[in-house]
C-alpha atoms as a PDB file:
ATOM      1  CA  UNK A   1     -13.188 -16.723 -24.975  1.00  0.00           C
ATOM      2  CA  UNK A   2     -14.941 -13.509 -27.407  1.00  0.00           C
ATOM      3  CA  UNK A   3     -18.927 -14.424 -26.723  1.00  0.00           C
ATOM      4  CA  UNK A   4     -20.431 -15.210 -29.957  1.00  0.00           C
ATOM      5  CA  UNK A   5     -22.737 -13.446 -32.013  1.00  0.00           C
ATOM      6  CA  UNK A   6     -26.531 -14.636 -31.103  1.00  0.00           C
ATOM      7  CA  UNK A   7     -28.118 -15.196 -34.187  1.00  0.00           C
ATOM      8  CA  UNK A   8     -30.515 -11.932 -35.811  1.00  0.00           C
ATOM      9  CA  UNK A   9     -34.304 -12.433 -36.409  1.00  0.00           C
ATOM     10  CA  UNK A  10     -34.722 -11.858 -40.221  1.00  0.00           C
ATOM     11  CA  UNK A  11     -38.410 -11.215 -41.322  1.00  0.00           C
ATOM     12  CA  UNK A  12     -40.684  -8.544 -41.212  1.00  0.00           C
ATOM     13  CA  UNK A  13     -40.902  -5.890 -38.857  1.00  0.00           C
ATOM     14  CA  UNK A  14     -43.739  -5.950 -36.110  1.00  0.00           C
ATOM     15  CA  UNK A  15     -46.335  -3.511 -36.761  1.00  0.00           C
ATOM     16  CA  UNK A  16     -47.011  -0.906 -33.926  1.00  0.00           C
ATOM     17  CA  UNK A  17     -50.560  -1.527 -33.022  1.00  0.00           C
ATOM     18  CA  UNK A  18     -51.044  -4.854 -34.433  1.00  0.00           C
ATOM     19  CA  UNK A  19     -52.124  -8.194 -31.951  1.00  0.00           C
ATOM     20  CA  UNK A  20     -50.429 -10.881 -32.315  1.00  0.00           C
ATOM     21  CA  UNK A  21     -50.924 -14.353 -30.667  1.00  0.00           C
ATOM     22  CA  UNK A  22     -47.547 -16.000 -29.698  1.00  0.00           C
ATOM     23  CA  UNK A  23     -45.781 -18.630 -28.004  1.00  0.00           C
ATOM     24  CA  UNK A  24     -44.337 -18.132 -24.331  1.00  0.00           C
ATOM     25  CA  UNK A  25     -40.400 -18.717 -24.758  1.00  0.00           C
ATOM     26  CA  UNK A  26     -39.665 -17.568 -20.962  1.00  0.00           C
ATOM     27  CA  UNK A  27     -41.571 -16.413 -17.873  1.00  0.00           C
ATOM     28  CA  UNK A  28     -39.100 -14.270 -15.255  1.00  0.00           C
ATOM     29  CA  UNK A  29     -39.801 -12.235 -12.249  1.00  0.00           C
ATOM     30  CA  UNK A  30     -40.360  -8.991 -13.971  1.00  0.00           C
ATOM     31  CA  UNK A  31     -42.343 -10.197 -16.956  1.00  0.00           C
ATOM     32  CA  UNK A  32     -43.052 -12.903 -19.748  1.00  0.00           C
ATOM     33  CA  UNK A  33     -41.229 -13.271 -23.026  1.00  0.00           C
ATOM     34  CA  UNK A  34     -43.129 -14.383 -26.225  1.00  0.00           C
ATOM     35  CA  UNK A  35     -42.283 -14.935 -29.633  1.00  0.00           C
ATOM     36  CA  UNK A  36     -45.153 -13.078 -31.620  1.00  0.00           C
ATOM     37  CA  UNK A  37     -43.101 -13.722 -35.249  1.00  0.00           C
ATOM     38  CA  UNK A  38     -41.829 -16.644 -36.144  1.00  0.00           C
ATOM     39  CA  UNK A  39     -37.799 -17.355 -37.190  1.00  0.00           C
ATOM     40  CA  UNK A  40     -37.009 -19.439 -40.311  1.00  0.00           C
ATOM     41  CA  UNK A  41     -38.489 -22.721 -40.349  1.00  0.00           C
ATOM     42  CA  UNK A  42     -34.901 -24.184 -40.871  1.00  0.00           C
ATOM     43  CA  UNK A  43     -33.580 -23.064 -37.622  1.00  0.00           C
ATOM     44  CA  UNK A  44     -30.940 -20.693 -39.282  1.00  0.00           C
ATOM     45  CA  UNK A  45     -32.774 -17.504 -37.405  1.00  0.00           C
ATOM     46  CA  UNK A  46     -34.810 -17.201 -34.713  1.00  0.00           C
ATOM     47  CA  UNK A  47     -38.179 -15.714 -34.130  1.00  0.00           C
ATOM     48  CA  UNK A  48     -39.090 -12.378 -33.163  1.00  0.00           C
ATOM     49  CA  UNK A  49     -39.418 -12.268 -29.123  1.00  0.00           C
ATOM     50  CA  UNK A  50     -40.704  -9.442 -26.968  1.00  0.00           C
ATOM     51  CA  UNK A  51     -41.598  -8.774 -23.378  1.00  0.00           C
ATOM     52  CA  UNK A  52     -44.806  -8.510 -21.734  1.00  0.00           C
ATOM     53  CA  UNK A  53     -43.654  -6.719 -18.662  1.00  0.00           C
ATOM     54  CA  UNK A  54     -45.500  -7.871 -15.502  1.00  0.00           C
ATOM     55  CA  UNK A  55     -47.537  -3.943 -15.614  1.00  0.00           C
ATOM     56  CA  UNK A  56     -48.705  -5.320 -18.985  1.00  0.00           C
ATOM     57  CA  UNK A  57     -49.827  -9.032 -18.051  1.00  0.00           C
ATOM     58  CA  UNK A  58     -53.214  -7.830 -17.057  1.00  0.00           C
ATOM     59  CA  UNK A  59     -55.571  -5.348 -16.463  1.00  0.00           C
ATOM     60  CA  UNK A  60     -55.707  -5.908 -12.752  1.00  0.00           C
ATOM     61  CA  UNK A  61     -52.340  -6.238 -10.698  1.00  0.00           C
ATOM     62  CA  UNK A  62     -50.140  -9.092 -11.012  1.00  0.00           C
ATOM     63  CA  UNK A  63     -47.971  -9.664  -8.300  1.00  0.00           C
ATOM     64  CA  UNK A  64     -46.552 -13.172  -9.506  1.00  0.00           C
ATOM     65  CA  UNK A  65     -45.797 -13.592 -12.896  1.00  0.00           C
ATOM     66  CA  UNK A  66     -44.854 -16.901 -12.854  1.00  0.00           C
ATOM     67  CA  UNK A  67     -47.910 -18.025 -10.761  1.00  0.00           C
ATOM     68  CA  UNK A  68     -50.236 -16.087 -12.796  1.00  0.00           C
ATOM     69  CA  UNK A  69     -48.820 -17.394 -16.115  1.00  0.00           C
ATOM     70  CA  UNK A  70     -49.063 -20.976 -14.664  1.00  0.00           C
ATOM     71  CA  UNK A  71     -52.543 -20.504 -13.563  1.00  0.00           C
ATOM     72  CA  UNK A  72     -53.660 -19.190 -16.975  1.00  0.00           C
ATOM     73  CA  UNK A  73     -52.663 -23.301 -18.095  1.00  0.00           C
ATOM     74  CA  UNK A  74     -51.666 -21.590 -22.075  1.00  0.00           C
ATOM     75  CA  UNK A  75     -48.298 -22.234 -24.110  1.00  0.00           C
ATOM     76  CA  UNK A  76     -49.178 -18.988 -26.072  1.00  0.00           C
ATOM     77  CA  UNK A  77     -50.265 -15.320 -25.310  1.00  0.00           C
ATOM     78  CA  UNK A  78     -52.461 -12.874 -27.026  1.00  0.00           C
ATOM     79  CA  UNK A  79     -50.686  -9.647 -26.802  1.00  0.00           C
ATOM     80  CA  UNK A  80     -50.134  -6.471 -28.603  1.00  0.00           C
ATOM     81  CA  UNK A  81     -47.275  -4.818 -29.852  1.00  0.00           C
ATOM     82  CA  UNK A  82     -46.584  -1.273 -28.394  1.00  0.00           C
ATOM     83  CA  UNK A  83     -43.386  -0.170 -29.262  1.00  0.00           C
ATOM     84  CA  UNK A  84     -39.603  -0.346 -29.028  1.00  0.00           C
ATOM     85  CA  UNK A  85     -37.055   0.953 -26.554  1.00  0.00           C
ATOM     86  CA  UNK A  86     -33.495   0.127 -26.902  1.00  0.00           C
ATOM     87  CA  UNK A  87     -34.183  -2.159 -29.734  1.00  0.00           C
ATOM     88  CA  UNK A  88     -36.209  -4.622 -26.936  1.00  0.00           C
ATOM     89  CA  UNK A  89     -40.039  -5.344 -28.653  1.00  0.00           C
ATOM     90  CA  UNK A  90     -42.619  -4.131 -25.646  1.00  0.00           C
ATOM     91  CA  UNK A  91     -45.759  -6.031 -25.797  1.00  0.00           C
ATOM     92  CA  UNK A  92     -49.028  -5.786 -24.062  1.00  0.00           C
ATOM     93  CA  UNK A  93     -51.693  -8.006 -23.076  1.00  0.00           C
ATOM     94  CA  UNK A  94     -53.514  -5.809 -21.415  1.00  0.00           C
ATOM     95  CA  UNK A  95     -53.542  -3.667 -24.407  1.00  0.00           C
ATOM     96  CA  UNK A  96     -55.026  -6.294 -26.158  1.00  0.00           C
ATOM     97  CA  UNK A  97     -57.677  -7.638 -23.847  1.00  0.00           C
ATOM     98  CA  UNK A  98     -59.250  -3.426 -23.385  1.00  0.00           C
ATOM     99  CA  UNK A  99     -59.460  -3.664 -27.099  1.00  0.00           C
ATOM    100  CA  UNK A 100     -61.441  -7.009 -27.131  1.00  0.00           C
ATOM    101  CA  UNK A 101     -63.566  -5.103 -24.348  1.00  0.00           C
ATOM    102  CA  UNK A 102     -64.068  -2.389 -26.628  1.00  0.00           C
ATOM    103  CA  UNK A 103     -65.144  -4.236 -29.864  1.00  0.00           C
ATOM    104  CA  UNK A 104     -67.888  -6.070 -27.516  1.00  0.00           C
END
């Protein structure tokens, strides 16, 4: 049968720039996905999710994702947001650690 229609995050927009701490929804090969805005609290729309491509999980190289993730022992990442290609949210962590560096 027709797929149907995932449900559509409704809530604000992410703003480029901003850090946001979210929860880990789903670690893959390539990268992690979190959920940096949250959905409605009644279930009727999900939360906002983005990737933190494996390039972006650290400053240093990551060459296992999973592994790495696992290692780290969190449920939620610290990441920022850093733009938008084909309407899929790009987040960084290692964005957001340099700019703890820098505030030190």
């Amino acid at each position: 049968g027709p797929r149907k229609e995932r449900p559509k995050y409704v809530g604000p927009d992410p703003v480029l720039g901003e850090t946001y701490t979210g929860k880990i929804t789903g670690i893959q090969r390539f990268g992690v996905f979190v959920e940096i805005l949250p959905g409605a609290e009644d279930g009727s729309s999900p939360g906002l999710e983005g990737l933190v491509h494996v390039s972006e999980l650290h400053t240093e190289r990551v060459r296992n994702c999973e592994g790495f993730v696992r290692g780290m022992n969190v449920e939620e990442l610290t990441v920022k947001y850093v733009g938008n290609e084909k309407g899929k949210i790009q987040l960084s962590r290692r964005a957001a650690i340099e700019e703890q560096r820098a505030k030190r």
